[in-house]
C-alpha atoms as a PDB file:
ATOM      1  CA  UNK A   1     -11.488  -5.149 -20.765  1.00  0.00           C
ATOM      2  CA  UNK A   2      -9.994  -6.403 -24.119  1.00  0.00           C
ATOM      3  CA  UNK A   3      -8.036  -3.432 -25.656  1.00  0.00           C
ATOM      4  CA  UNK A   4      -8.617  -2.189 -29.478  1.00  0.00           C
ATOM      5  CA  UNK A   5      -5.069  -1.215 -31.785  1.00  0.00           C
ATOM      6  CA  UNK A   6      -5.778   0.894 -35.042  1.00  0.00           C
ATOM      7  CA  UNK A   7      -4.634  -2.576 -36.716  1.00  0.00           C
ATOM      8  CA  UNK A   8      -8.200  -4.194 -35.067  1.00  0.00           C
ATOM      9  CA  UNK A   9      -9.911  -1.164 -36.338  1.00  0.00           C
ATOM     10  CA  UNK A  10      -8.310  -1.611 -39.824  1.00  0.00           C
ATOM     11  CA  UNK A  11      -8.973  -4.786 -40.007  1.00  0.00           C
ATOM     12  CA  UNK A  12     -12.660  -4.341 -38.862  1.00  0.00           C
ATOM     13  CA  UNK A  13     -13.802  -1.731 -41.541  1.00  0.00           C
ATOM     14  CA  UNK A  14     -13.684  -3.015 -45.244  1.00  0.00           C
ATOM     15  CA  UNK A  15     -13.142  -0.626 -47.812  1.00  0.00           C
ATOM     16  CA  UNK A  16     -16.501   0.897 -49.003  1.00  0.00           C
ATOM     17  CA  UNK A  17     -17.426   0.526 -52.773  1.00  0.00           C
ATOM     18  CA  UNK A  18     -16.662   3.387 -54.834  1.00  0.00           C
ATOM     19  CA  UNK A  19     -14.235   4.691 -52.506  1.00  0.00           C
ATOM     20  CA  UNK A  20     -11.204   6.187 -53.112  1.00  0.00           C
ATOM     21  CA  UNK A  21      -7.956   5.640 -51.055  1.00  0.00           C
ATOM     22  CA  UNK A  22      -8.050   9.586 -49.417  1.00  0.00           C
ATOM     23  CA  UNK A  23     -11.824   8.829 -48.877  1.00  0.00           C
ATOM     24  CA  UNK A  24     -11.323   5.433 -47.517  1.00  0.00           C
ATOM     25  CA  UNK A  25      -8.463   6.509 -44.983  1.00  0.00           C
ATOM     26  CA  UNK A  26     -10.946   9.188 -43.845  1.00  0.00           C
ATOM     27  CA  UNK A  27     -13.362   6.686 -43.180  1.00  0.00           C
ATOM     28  CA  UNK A  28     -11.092   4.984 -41.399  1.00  0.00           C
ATOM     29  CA  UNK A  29      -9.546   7.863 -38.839  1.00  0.00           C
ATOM     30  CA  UNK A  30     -13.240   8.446 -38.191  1.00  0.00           C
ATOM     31  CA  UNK A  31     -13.745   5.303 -36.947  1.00  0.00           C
ATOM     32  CA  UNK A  32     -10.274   5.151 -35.180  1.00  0.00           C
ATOM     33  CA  UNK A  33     -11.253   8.154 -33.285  1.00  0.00           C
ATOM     34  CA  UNK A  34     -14.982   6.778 -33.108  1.00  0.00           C
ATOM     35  CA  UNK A  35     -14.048   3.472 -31.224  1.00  0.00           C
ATOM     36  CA  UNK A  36     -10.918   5.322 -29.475  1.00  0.00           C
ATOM     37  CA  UNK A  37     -13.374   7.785 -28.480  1.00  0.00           C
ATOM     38  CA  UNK A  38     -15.556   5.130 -26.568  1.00  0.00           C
ATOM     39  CA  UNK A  39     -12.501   2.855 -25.130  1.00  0.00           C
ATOM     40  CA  UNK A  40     -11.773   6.040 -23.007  1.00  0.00           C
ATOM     41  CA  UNK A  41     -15.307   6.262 -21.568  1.00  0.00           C
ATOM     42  CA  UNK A  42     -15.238   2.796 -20.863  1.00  0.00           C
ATOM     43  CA  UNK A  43     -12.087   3.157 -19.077  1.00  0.00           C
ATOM     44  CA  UNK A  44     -13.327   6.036 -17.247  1.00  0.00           C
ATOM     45  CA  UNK A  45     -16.001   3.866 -16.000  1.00  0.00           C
ATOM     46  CA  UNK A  46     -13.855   0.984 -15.152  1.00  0.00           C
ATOM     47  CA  UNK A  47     -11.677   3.256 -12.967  1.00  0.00           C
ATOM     48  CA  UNK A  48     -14.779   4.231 -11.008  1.00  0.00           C
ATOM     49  CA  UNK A  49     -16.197   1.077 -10.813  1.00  0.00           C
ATOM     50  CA  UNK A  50     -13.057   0.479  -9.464  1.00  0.00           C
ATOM     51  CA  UNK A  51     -13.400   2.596  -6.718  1.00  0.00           C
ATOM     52  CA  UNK A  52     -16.576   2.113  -5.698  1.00  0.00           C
ATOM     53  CA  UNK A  53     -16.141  -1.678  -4.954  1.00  0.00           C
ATOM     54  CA  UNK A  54     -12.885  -0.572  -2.450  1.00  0.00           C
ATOM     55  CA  UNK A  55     -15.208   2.182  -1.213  1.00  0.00           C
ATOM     56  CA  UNK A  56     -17.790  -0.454  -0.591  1.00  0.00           C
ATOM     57  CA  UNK A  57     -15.251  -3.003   1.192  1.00  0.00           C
ATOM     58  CA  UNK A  58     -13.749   0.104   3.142  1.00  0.00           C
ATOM     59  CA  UNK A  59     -17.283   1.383   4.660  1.00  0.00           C
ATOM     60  CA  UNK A  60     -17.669  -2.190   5.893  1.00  0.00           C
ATOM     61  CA  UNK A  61     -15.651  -1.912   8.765  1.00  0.00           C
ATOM     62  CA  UNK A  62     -16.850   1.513  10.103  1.00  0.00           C
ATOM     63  CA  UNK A  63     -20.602   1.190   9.777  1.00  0.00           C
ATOM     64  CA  UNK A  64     -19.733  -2.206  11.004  1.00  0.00           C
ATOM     65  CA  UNK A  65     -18.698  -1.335  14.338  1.00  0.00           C
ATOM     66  CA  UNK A  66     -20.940   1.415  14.372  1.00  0.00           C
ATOM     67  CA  UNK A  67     -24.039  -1.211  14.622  1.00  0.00           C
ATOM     68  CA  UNK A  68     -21.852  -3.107  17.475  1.00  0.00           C
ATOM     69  CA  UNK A  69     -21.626   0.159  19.702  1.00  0.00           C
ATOM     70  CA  UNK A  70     -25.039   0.767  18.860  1.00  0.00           C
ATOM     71  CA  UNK A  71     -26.173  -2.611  20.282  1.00  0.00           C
ATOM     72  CA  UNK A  72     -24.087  -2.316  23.435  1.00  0.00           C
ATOM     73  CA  UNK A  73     -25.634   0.935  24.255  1.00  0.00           C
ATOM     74  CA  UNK A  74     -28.511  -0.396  23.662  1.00  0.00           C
ATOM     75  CA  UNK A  75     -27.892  -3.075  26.615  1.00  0.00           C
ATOM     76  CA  UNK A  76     -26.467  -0.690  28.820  1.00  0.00           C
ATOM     77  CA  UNK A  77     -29.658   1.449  28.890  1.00  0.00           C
ATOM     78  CA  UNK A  78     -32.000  -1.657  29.489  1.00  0.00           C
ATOM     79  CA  UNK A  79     -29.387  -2.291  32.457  1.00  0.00           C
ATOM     80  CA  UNK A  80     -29.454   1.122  33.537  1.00  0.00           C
ATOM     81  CA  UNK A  81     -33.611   0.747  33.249  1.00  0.00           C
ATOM     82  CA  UNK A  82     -33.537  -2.142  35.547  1.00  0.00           C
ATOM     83  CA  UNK A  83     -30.987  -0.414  38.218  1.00  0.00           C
ATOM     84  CA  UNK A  84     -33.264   2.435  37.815  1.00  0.00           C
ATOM     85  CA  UNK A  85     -36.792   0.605  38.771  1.00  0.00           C
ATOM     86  CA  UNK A  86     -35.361  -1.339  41.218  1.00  0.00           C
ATOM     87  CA  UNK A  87     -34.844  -0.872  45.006  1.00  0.00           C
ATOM     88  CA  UNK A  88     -31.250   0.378  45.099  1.00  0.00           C
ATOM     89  CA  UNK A  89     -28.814   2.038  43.049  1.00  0.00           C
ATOM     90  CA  UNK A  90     -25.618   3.385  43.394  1.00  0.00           C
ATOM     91  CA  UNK A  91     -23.787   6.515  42.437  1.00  0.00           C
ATOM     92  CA  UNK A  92     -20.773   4.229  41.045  1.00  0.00           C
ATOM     93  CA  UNK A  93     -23.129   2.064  39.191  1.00  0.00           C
ATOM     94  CA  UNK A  94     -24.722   5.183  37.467  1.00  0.00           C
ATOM     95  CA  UNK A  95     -21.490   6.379  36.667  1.00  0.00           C
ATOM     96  CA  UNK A  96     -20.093   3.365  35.133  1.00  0.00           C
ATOM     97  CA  UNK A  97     -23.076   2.752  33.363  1.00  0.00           C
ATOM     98  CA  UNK A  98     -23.101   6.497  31.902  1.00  0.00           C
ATOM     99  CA  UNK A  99     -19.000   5.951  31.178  1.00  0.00           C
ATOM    100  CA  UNK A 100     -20.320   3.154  29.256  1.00  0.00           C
ATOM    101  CA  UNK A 101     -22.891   4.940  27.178  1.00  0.00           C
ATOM    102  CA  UNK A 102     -20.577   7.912  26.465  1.00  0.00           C
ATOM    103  CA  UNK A 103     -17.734   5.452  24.943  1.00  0.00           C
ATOM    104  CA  UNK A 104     -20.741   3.504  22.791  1.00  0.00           C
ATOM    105  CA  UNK A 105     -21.642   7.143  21.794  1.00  0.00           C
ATOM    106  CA  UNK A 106     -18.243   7.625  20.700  1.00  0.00           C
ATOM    107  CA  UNK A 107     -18.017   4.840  18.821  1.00  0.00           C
ATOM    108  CA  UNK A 108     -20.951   5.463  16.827  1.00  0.00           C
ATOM    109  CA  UNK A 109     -20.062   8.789  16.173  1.00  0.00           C
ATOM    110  CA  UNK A 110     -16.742   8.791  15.179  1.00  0.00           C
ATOM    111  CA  UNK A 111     -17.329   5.409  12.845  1.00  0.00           C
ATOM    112  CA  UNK A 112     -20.282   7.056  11.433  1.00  0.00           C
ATOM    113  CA  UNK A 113     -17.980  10.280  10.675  1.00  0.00           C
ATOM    114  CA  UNK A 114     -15.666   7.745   9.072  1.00  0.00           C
ATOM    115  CA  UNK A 115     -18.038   6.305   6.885  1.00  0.00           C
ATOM    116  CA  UNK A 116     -19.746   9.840   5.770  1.00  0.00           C
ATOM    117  CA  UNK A 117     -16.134  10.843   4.676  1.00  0.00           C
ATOM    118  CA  UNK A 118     -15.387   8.002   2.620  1.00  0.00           C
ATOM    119  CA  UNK A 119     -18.915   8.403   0.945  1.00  0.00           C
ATOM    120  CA  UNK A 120     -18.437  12.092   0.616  1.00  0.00           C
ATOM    121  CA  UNK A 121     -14.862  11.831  -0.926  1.00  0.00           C
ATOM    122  CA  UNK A 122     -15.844   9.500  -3.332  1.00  0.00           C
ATOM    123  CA  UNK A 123     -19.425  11.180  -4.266  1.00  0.00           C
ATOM    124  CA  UNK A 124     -16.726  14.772  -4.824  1.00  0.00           C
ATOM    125  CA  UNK A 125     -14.854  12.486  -7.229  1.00  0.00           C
ATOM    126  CA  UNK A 126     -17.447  10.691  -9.165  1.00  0.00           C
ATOM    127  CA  UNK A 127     -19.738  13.656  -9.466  1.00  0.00           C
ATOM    128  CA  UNK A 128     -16.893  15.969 -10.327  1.00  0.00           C
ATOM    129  CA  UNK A 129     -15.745  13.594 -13.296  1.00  0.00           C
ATOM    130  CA  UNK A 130     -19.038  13.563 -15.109  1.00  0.00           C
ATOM    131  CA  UNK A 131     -19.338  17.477 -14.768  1.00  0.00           C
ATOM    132  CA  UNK A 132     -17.613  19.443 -17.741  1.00  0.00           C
ATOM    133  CA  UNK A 133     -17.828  23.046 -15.608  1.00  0.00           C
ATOM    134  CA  UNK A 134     -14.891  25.170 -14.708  1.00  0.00           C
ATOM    135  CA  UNK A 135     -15.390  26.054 -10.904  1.00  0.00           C
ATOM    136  CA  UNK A 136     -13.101  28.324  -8.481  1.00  0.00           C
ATOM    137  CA  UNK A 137     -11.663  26.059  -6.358  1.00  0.00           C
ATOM    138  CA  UNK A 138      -9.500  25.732  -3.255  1.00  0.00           C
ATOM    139  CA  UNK A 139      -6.839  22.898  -4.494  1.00  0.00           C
ATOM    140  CA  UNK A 140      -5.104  22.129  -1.236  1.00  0.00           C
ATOM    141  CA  UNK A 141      -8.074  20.351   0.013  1.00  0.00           C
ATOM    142  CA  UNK A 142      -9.661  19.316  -3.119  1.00  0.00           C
ATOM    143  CA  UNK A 143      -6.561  17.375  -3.884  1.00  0.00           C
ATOM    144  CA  UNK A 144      -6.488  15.817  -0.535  1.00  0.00           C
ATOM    145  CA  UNK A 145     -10.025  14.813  -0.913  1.00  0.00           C
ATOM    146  CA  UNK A 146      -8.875  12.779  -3.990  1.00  0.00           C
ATOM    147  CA  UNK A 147      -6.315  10.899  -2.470  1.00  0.00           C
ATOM    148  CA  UNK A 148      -8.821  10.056   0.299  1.00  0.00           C
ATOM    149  CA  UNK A 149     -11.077   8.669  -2.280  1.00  0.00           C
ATOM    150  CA  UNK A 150      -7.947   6.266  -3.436  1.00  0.00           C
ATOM    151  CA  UNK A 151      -7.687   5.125   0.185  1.00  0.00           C
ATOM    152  CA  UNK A 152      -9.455   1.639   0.068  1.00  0.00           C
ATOM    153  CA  UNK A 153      -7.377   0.839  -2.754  1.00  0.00           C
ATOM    154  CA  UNK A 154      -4.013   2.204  -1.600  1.00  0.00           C
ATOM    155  CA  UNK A 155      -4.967   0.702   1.519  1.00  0.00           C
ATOM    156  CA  UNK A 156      -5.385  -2.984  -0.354  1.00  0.00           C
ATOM    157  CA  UNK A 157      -2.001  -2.013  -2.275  1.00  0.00           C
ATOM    158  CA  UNK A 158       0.064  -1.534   0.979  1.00  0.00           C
ATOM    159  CA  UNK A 159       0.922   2.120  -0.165  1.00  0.00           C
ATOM    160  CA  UNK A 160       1.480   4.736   1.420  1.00  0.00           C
ATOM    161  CA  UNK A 161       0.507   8.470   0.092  1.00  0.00           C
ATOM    162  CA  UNK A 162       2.121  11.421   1.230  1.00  0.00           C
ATOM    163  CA  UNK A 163       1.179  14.870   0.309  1.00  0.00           C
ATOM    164  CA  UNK A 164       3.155  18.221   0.166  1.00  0.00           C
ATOM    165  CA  UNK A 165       0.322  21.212  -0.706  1.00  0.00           C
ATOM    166  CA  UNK A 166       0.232  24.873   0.546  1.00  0.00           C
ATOM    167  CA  UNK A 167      -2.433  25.767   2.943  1.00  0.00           C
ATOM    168  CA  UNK A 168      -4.419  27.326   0.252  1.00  0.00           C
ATOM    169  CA  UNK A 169      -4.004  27.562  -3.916  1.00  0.00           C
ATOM    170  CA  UNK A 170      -7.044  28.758  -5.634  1.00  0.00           C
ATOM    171  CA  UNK A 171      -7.142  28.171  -9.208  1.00  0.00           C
ATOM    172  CA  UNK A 172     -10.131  28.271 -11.714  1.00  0.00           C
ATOM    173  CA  UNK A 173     -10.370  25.087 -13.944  1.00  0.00           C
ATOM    174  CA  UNK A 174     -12.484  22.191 -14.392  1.00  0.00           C
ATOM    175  CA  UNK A 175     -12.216  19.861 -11.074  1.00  0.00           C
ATOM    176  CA  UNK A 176     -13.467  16.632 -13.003  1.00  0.00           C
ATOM    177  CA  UNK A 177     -10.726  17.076 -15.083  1.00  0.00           C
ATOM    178  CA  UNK A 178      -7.946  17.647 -12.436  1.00  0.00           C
ATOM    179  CA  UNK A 179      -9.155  15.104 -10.224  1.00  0.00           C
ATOM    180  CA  UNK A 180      -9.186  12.331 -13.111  1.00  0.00           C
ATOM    181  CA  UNK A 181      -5.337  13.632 -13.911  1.00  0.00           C
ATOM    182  CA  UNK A 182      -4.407  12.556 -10.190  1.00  0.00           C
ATOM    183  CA  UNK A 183      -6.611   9.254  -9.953  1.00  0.00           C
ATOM    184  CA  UNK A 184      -5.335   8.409 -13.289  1.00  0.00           C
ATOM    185  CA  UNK A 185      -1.596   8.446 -11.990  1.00  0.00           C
ATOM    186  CA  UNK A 186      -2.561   6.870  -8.613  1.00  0.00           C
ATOM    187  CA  UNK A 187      -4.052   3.906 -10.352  1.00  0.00           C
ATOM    188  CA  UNK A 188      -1.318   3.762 -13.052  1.00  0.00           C
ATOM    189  CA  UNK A 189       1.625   3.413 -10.148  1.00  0.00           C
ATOM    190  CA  UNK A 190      -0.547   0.652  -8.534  1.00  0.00           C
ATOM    191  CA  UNK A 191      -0.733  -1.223 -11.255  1.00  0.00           C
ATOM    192  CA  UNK A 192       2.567  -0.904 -12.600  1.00  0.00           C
ATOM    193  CA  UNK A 193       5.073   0.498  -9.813  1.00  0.00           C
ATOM    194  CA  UNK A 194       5.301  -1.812  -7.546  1.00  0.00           C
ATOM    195  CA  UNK A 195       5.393  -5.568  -9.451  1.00  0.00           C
ATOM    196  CA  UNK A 196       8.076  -8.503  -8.127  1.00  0.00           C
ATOM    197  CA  UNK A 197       8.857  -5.693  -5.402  1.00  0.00           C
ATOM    198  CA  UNK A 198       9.283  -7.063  -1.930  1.00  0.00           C
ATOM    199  CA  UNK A 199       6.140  -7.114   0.312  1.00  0.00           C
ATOM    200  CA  UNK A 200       8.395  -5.872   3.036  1.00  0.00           C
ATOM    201  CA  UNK A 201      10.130  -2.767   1.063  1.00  0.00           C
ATOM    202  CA  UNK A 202       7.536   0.306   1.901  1.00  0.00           C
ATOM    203  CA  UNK A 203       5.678   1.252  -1.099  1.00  0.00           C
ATOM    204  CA  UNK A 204       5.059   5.031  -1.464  1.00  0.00           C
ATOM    205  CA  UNK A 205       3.472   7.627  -3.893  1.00  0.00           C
ATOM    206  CA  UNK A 206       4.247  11.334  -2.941  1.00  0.00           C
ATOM    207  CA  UNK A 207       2.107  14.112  -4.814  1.00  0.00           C
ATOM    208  CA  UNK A 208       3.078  17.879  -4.678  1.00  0.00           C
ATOM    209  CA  UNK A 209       1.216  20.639  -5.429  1.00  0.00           C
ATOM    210  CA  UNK A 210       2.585  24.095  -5.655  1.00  0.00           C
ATOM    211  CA  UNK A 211       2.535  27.051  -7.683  1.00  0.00           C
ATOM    212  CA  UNK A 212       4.984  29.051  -9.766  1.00  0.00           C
ATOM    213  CA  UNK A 213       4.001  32.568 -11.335  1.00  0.00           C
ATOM    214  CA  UNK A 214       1.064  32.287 -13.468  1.00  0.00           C
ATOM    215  CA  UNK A 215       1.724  27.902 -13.596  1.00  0.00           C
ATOM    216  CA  UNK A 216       0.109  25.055 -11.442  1.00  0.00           C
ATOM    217  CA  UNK A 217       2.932  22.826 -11.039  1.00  0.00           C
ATOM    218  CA  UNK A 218       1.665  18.862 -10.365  1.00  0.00           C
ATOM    219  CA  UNK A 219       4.772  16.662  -9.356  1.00  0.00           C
ATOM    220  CA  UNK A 220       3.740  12.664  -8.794  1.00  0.00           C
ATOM    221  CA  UNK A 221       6.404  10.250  -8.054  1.00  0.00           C
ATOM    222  CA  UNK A 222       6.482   6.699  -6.520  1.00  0.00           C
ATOM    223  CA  UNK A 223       9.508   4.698  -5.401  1.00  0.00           C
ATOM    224  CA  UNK A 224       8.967   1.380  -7.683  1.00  0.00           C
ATOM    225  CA  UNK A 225      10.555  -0.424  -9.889  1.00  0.00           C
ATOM    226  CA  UNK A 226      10.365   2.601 -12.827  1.00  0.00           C
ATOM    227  CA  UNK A 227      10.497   1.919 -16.433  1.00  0.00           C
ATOM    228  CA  UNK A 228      13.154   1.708 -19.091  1.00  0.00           C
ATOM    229  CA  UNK A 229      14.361   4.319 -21.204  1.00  0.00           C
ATOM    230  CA  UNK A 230      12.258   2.509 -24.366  1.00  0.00           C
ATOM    231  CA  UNK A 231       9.187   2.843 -22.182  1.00  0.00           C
ATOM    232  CA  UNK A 232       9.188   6.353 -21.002  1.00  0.00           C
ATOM    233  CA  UNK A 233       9.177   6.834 -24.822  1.00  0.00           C
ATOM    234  CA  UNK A 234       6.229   5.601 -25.711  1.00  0.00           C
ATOM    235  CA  UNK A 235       3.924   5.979 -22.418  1.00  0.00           C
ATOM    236  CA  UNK A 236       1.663   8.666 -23.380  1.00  0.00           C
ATOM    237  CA  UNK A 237       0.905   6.634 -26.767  1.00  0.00           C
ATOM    238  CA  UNK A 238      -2.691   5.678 -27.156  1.00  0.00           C
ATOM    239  CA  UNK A 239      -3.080   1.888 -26.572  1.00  0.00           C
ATOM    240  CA  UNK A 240       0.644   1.130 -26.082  1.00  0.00           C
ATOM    241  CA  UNK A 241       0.747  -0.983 -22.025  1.00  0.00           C
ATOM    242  CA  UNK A 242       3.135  -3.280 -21.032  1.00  0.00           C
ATOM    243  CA  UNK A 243       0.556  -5.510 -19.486  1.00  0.00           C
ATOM    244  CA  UNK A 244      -0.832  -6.805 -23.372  1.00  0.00           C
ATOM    245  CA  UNK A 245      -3.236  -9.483 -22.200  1.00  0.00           C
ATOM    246  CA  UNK A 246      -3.582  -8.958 -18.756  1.00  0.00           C
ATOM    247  CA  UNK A 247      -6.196  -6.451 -18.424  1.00  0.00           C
ATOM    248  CA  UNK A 248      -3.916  -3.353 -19.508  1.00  0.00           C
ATOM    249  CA  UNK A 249      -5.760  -0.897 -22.321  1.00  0.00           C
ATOM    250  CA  UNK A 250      -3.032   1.287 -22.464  1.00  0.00           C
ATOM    251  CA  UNK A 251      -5.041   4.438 -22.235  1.00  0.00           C
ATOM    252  CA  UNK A 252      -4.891   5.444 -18.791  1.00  0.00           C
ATOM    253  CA  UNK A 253      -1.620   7.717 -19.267  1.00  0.00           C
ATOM    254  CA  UNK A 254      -2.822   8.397 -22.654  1.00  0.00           C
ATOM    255  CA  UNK A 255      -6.682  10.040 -20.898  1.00  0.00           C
ATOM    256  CA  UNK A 256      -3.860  11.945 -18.378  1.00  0.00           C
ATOM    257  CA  UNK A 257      -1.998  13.632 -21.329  1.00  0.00           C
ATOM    258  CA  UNK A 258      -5.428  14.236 -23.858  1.00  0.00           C
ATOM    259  CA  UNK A 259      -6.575  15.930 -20.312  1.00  0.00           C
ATOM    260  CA  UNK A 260      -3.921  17.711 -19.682  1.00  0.00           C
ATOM    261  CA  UNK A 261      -3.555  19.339 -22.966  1.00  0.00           C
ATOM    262  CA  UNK A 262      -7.654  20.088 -22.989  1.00  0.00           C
ATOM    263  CA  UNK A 263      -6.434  22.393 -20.119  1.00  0.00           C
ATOM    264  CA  UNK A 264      -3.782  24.303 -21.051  1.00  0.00           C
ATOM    265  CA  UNK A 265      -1.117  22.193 -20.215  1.00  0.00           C
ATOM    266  CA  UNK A 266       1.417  18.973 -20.520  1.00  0.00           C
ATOM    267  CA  UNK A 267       2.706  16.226 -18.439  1.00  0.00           C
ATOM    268  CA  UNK A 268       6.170  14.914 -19.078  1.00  0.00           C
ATOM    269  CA  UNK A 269       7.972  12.699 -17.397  1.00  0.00           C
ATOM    270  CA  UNK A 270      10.492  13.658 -14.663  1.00  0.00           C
ATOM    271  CA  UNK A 271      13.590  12.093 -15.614  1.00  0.00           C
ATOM    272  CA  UNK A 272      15.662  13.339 -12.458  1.00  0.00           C
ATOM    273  CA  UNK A 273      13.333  10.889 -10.391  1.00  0.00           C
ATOM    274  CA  UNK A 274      15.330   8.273  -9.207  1.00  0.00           C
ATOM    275  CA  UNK A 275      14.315   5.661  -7.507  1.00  0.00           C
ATOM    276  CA  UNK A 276      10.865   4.745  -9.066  1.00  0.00           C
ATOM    277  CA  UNK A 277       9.119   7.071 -11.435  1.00  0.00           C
ATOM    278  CA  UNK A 278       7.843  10.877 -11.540  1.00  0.00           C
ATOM    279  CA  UNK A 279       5.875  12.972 -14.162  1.00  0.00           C
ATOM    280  CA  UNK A 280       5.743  16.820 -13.676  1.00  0.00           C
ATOM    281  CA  UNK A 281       1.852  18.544 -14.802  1.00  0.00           C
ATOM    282  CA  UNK A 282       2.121  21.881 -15.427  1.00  0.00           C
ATOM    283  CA  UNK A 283      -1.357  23.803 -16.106  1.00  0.00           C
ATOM    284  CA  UNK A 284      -2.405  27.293 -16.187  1.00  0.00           C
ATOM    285  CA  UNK A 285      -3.208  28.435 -13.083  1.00  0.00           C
ATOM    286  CA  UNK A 286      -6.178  31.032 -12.906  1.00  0.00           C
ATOM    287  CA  UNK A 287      -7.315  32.354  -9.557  1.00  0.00           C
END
């Protein structure tokens, strides 16, 4: 997606006749926040198209096998059919057979569980980010959910996610909103984090959750490459990426701190995060 700078939009608007200059530069911040306004539904979009193409690769494999176990139990009842109609059969051969149906069973079941899962972390996330509604919820396992939805493509990344939540923290806000904070970050380290690293060195991302008095504290960190100083300056600018012509829009930590301050709250970066990078989100927390 080719990314828009207030110079484009500038450049794009001509100056209306009979305008004055206040008028005109009115005009013009309209339209700035018009097209800005639109850039970050498209990238909203983009990120879950994203994620439904590594949910689609990912279900592959379980519904895959699935089918296979299917089809084997499906042989080992016609062989159990013909044992059964014929002359002689044996306790072993029952057995076996029955072993044999119980571990297709299995299969099935647990693949099938798999696959639900993936479907139902991802349907949490997508329908979650299109609903505006504030909802009392449990986020300890919401926020796990999340990173489940992120596995395909942390899987296809080579990262690992760890995360470090309390049993239970209850808080009242709008999930859509929380949840597109975290997948923002997760697909902002894997796209930046872990460049002309290694392929050996383990790649990680480690997400904390906690609480302290009336705050929801949010602590992401990876252990990549981090930025420069001049960078961490300028991150949460609108438009400003490091990856200029290849496919960066440089709004995805700019949608993290617009949401962030819709709810109450900020994210800054931590600067005691060594090696790699770290923000710290702090929101209201209302239970």
């Amino acid at each position: 997606m080719s990314s828009l700078t207030p110079s484009d939009v500038n450049a794009s608007v001509p100056t209306g006749p009979g305008e004055t200059q206040p008028q005109e530069l009115l005009r013009l911040q309209q339209e700035l926040k018009l097209a800005t306004e639109r850039l970050l539904e498209q990238e909203q979009l983009a990120a879950l198209g994203n994620l439904v193409a590594g949910v689609a690769h990912e279900i592959n494999t379980p519904i895959g096998i699935a089918v296979t176990a299917a089809s084997g139990m499906e042989e080992f009842a016609r062989s159990l059919t013909r044992k059964l109609s014929g002359d002689k059969v044996s306790r072993s051969e029952l057995q076996a057979l029955a072993s044999q149906l119980e571990d297709g069973a299995r299969l099935v079941n647990n693949n099938l569980a798999r696959a639900a899962d993936l479907i139902s972390n991802f349907k949490t996330l997508a329908v979650d980010q299109a609903s505006a509604a504030e909802m009392h919820v449990d986020l300890s396992p919401y926020l796990s959910g999340i990173v489940k939805a992120h596995n395909p493509v942390l899987r296809a990344a080579q990262t690992r996610a760890e995360l470090d939540t309390p049993e239970h923290l209850h808080a009242t806000l709008v999930p859509g909103q929380f949840s597109q904070i975290v997948s923002n970050l997760i697909v902002n380290a894997l796209t930046h984090a872990f460049q002309e690293q290694p392929e050996d060195r383990p790649r990680l991302i480690r997400v904390r959750l906690h609480s302290q008095g009336e705050r929801l504290q949010l602590h992401f960190s990876d252990n990549g490459r981090g930025v420069p100083p001049e960078v961490r300056a300028r991150m949460f600018e609108p438009y400003f990426t490091t990856r200029r012509g290849s496919g960066g829009s440089g709004l995805g930590l700019y949608i993290v701190h617009k949401l962030c301050e819709q709810m109450g709250g900020q994210i800054v970066v931590d600067e005691a995060h060594s090696p790699g990078l770290g923000f710290r989100v702090d929101l209201p927390l209302r239970d």
